[in-house]
PDB file of N, CA and C in Angstrom:
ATOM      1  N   UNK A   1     122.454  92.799  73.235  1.00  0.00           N
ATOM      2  CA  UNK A   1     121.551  93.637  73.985  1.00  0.00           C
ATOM      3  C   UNK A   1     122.219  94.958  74.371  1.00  0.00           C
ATOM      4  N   UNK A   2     123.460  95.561  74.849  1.00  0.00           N
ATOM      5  CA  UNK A   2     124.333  95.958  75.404  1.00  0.00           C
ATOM      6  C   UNK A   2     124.523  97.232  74.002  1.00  0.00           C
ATOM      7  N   UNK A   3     124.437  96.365  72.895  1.00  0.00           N
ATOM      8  CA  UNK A   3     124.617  97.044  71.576  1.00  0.00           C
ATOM      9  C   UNK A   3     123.591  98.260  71.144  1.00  0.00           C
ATOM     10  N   UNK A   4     122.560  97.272  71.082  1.00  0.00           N
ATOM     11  CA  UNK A   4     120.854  97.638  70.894  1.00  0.00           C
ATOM     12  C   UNK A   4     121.037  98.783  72.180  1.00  0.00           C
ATOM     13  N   UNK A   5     121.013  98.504  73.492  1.00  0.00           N
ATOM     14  CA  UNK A   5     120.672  99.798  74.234  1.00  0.00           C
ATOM     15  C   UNK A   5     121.540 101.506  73.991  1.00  0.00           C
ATOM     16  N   UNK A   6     122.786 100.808  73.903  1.00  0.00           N
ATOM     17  CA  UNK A   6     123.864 102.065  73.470  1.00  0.00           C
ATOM     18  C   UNK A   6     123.456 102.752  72.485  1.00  0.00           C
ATOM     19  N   UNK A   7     122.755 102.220  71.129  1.00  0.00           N
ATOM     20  CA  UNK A   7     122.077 102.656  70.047  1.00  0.00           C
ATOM     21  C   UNK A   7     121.260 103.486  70.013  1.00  0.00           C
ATOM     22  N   UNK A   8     120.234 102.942  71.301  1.00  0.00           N
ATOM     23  CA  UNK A   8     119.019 103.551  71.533  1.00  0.00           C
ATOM     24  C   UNK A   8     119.350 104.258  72.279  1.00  0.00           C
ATOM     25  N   UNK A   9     120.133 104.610  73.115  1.00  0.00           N
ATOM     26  CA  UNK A   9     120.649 106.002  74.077  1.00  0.00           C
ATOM     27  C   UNK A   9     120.925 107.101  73.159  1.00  0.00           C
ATOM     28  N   UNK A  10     121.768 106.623  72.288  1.00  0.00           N
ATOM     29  CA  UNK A  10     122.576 107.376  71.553  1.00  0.00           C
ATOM     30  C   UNK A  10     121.533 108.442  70.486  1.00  0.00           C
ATOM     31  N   UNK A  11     120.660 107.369  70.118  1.00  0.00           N
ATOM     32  CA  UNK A  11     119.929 108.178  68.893  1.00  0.00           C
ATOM     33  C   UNK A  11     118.974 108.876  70.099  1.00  0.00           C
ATOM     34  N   UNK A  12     118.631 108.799  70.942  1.00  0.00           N
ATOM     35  CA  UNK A  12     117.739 109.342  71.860  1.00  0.00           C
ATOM     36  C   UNK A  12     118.122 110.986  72.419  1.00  0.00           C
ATOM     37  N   UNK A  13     119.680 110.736  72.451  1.00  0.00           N
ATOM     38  CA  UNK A  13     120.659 111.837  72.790  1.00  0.00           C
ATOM     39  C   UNK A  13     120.638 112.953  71.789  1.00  0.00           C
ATOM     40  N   UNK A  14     120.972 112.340  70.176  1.00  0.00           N
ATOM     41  CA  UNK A  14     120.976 112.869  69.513  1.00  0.00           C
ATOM     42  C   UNK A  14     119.795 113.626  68.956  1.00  0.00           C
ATOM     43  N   UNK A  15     118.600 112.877  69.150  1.00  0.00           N
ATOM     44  CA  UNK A  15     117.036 113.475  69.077  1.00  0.00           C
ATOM     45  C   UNK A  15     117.184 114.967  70.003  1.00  0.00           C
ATOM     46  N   UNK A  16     117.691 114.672  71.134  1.00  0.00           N
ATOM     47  CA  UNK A  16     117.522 115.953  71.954  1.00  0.00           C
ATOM     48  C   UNK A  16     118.420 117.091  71.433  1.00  0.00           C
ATOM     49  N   UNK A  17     119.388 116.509  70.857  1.00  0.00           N
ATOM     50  CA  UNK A  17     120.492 117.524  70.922  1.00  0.00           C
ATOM     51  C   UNK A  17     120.455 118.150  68.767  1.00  0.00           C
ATOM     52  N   UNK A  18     119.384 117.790  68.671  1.00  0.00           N
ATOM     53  CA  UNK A  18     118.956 118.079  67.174  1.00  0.00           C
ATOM     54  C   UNK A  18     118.186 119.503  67.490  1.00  0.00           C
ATOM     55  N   UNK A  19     117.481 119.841  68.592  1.00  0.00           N
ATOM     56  CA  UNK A  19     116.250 120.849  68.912  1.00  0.00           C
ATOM     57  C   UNK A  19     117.010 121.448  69.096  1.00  0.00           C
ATOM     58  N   UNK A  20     116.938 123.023  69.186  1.00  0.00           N
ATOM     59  CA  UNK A  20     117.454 124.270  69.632  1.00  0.00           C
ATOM     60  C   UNK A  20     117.571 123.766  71.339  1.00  0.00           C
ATOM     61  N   UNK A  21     118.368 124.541  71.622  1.00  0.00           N
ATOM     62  CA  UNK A  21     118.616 124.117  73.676  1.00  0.00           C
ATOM     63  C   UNK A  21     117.760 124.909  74.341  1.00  0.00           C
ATOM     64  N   UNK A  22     116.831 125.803  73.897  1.00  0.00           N
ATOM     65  CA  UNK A  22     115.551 126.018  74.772  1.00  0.00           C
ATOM     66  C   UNK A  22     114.386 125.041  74.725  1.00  0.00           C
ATOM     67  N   UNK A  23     114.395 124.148  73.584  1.00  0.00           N
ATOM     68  CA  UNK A  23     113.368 123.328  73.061  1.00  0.00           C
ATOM     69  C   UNK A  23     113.645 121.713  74.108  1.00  0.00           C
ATOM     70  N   UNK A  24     114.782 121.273  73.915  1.00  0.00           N
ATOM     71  CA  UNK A  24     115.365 120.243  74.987  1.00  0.00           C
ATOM     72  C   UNK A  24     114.435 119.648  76.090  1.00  0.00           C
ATOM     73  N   UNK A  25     113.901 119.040  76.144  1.00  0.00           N
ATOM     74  CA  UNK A  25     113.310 118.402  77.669  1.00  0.00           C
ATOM     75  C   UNK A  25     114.402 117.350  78.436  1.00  0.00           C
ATOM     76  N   UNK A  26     114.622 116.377  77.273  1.00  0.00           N
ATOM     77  CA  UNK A  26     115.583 115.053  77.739  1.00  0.00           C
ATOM     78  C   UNK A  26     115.037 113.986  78.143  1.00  0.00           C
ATOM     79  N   UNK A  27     113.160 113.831  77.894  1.00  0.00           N
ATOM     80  CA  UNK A  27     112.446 112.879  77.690  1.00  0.00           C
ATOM     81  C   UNK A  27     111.256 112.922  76.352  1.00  0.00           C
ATOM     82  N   UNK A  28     111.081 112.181  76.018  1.00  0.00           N
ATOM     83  CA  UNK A  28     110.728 112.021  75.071  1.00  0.00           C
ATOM     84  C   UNK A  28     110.006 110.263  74.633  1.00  0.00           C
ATOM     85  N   UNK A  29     109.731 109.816  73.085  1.00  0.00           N
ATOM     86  CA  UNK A  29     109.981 109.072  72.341  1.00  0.00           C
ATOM     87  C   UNK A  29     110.909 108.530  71.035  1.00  0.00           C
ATOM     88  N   UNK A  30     111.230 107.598  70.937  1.00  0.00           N
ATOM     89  CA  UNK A  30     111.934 107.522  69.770  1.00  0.00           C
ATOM     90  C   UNK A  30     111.336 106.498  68.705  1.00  0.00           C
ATOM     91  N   UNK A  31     110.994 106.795  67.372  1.00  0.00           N
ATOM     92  CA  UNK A  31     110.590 106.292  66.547  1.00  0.00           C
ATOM     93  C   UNK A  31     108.764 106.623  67.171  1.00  0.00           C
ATOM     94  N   UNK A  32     108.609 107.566  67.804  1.00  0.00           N
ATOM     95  CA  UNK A  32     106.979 107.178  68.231  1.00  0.00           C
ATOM     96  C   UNK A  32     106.744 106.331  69.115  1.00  0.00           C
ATOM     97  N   UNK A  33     107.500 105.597  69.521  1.00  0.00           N
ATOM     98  CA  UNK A  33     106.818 104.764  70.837  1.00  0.00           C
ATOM     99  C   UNK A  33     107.955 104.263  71.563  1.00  0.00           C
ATOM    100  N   UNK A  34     109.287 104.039  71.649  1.00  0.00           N
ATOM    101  CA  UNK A  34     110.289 103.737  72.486  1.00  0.00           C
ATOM    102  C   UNK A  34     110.248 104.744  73.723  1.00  0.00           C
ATOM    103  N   UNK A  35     110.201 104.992  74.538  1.00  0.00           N
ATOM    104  CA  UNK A  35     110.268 106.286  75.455  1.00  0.00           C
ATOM    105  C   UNK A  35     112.036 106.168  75.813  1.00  0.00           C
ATOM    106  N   UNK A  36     112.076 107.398  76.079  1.00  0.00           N
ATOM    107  CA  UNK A  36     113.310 107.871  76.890  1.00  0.00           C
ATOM    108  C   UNK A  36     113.024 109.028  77.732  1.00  0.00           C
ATOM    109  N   UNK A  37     114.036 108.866  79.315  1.00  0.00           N
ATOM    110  CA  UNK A  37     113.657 109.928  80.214  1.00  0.00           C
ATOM    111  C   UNK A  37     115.313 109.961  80.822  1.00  0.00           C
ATOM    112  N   UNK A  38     115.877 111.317  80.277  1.00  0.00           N
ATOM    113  CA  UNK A  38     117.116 111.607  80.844  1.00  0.00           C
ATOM    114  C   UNK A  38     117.520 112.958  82.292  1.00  0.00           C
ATOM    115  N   UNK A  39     116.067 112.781  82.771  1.00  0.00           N
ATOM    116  CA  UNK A  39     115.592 114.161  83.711  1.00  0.00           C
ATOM    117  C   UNK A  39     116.804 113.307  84.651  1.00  0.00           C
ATOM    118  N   UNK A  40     116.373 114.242  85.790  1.00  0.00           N
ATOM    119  CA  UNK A  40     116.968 113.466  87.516  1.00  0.00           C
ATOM    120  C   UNK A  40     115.873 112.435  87.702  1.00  0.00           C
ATOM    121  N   UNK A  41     115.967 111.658  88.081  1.00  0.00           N
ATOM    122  CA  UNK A  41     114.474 111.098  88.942  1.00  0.00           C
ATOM    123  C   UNK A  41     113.800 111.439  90.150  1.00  0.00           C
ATOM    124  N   UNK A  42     112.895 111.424  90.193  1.00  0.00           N
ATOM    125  CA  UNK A  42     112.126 111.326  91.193  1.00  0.00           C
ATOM    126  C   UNK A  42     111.286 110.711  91.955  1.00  0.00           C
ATOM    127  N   UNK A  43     110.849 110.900  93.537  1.00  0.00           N
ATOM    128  CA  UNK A  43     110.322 109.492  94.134  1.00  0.00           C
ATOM    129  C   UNK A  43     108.689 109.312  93.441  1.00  0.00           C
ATOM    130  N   UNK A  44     108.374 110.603  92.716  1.00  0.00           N
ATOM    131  CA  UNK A  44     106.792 110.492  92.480  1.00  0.00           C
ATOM    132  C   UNK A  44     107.154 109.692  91.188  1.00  0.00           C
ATOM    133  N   UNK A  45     107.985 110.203  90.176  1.00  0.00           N
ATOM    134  CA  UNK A  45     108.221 109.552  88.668  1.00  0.00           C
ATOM    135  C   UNK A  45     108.403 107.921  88.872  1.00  0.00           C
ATOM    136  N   UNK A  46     109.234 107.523  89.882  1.00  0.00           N
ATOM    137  CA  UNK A  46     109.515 106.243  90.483  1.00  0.00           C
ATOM    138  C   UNK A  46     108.255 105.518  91.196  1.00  0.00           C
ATOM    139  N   UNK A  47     107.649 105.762  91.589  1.00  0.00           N
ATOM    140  CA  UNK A  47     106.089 105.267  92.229  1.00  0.00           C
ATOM    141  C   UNK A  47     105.104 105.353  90.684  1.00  0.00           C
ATOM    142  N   UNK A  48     105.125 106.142  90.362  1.00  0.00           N
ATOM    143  CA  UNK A  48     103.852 106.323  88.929  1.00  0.00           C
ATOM    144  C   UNK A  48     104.273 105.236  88.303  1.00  0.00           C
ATOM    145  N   UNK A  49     105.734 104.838  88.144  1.00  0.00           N
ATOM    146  CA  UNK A  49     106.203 103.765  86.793  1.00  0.00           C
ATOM    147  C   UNK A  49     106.284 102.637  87.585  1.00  0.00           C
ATOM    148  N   UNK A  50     106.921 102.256  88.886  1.00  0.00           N
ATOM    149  CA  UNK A  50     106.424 101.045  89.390  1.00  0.00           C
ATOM    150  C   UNK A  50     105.767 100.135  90.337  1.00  0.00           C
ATOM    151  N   UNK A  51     105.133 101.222  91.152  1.00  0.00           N
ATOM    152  CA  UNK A  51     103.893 101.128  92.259  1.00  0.00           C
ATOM    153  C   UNK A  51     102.558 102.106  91.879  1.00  0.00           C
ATOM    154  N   UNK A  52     101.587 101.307  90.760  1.00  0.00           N
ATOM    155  CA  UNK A  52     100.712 102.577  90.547  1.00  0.00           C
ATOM    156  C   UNK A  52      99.437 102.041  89.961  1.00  0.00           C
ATOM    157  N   UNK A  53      99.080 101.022  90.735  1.00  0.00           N
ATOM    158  CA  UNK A  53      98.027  99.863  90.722  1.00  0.00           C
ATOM    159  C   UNK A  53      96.913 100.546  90.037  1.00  0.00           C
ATOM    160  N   UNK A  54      96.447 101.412  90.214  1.00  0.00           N
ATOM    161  CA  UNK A  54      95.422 102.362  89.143  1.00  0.00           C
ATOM    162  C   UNK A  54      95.435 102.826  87.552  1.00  0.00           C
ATOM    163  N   UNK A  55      96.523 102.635  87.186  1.00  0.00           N
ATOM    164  CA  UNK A  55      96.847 102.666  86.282  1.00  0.00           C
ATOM    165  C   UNK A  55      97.284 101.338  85.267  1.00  0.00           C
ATOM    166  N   UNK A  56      96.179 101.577  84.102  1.00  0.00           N
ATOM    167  CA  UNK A  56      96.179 100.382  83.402  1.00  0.00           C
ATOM    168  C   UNK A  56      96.794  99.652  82.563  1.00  0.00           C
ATOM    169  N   UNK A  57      98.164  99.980  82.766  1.00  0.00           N
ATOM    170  CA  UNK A  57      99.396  99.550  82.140  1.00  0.00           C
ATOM    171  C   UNK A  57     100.163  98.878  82.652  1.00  0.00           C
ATOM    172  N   UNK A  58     100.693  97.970  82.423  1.00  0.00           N
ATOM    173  CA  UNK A  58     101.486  97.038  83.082  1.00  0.00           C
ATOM    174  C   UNK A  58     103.067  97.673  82.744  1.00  0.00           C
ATOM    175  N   UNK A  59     103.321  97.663  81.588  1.00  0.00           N
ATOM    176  CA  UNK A  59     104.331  98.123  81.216  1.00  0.00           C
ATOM    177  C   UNK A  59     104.447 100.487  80.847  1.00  0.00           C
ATOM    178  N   UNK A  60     105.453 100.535  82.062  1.00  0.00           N
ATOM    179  CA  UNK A  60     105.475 102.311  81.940  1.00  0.00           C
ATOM    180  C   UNK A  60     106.271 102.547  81.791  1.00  0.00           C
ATOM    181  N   UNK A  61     106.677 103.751  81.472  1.00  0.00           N
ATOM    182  CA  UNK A  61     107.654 104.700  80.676  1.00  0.00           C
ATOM    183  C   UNK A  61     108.928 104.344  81.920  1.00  0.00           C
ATOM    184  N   UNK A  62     110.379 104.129  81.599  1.00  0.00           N
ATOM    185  CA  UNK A  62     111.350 103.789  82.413  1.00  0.00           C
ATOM    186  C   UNK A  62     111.435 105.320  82.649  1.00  0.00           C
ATOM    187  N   UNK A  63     111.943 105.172  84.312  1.00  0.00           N
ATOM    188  CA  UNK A  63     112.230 106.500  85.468  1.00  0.00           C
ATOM    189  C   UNK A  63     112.692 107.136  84.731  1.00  0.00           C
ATOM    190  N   UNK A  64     114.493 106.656  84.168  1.00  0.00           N
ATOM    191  CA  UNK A  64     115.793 107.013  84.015  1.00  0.00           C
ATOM    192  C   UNK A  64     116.464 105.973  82.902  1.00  0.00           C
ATOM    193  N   UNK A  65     116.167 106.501  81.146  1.00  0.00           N
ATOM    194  CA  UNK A  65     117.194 105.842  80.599  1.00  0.00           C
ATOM    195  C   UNK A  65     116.012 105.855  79.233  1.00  0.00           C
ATOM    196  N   UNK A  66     116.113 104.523  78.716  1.00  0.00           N
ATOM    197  CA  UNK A  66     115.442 104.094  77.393  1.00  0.00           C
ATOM    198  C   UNK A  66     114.539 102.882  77.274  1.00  0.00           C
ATOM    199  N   UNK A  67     113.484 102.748  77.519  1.00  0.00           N
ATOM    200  CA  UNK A  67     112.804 101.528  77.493  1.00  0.00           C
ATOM    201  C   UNK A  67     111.390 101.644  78.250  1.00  0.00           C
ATOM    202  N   UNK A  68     111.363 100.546  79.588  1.00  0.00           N
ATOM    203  CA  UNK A  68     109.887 100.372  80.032  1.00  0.00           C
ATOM    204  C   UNK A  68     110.663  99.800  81.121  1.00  0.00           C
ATOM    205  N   UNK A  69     109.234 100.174  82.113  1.00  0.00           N
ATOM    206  CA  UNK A  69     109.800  99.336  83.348  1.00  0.00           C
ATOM    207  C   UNK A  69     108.535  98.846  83.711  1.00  0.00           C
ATOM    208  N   UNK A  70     108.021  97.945  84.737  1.00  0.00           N
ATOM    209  CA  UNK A  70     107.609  97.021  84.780  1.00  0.00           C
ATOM    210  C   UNK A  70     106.427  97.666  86.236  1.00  0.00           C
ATOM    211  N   UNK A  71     105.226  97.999  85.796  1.00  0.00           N
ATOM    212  CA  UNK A  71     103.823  98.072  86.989  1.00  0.00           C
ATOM    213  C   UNK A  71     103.866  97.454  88.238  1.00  0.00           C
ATOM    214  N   UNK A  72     104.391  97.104  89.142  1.00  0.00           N
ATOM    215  CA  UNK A  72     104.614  95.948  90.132  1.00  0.00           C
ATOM    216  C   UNK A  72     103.090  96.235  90.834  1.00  0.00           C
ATOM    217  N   UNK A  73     102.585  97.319  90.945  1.00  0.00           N
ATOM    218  CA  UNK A  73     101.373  97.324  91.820  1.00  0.00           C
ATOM    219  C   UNK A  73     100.325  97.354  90.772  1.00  0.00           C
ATOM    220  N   UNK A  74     100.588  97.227  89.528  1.00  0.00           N
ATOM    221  CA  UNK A  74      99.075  96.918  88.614  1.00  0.00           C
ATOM    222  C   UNK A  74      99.218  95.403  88.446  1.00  0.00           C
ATOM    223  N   UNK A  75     100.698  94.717  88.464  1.00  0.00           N
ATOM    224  CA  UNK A  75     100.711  93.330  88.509  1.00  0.00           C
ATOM    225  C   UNK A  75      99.648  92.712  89.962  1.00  0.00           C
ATOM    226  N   UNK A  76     100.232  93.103  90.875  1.00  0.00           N
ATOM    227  CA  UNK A  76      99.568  92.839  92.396  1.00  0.00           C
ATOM    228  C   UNK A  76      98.195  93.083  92.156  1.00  0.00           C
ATOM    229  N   UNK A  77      97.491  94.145  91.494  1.00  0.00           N
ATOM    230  CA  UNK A  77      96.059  94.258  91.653  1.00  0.00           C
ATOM    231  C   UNK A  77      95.473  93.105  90.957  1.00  0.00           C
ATOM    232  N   UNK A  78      96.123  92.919  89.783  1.00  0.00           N
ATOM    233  CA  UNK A  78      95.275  92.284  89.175  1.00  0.00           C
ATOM    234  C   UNK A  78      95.630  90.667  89.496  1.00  0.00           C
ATOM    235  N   UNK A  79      96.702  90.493  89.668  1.00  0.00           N
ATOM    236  CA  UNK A  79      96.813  88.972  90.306  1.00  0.00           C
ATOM    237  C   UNK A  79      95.467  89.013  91.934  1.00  0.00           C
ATOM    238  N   UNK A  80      95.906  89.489  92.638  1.00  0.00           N
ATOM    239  CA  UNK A  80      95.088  89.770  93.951  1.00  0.00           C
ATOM    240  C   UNK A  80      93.065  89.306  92.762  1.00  0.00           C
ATOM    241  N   UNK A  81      92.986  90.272  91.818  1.00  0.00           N
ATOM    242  CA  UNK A  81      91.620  90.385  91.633  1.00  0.00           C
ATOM    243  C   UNK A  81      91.342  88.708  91.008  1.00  0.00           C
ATOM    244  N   UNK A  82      92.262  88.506  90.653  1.00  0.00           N
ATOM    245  CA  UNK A  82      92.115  87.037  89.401  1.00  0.00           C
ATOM    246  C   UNK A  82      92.015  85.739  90.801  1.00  0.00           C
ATOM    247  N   UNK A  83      92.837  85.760  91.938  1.00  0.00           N
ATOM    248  CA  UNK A  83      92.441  84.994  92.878  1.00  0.00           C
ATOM    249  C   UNK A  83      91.450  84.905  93.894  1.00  0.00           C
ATOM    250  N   UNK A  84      90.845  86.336  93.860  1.00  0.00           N
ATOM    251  CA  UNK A  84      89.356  86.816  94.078  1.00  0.00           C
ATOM    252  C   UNK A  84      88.113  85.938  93.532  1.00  0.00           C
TER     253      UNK A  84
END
């Protein structure tokens, strides 16, 4: 696992650092659908990806790094609605 993530940092890095350095964001996708986000974080970026019950994704773009992180307040809505 440890392998696989270093990989995916790496080519993620290298995606950025392929664009001219005005072009650069430092988030992105890789292969089309892996996300990566190498910004600072923030408390709004951090609430949208894992308190954001309105939004119909369980799984959102990770704050800070390569992958997904996990809806905790679209989990809660919809558990809450299913025991409704």
């Amino acid at each position: 696992m440890k392998v696989t993530t270093a990989a995916l940092v790496a080519a993620a890095v290298a995606q950025e650092l392929r664009k001219p350095s005005s072009e650069r964001t430092w988030h992105g996708h890789l292969a089309g659908f892996i996300p990566y986000d190498f910004r600072p974080p923030t408390l709004a970026r951090f609430q949208a990806a894992w308190w954001n019950p309105d939004d119909p994704r369980i799984f959102t773009d990770r704050v800070f790094g390569v992958g997904w992180s996990i809806n905790l307040g679209r989990v809660v809505k919809l558990t809450l609605e299913k025991a409704a």
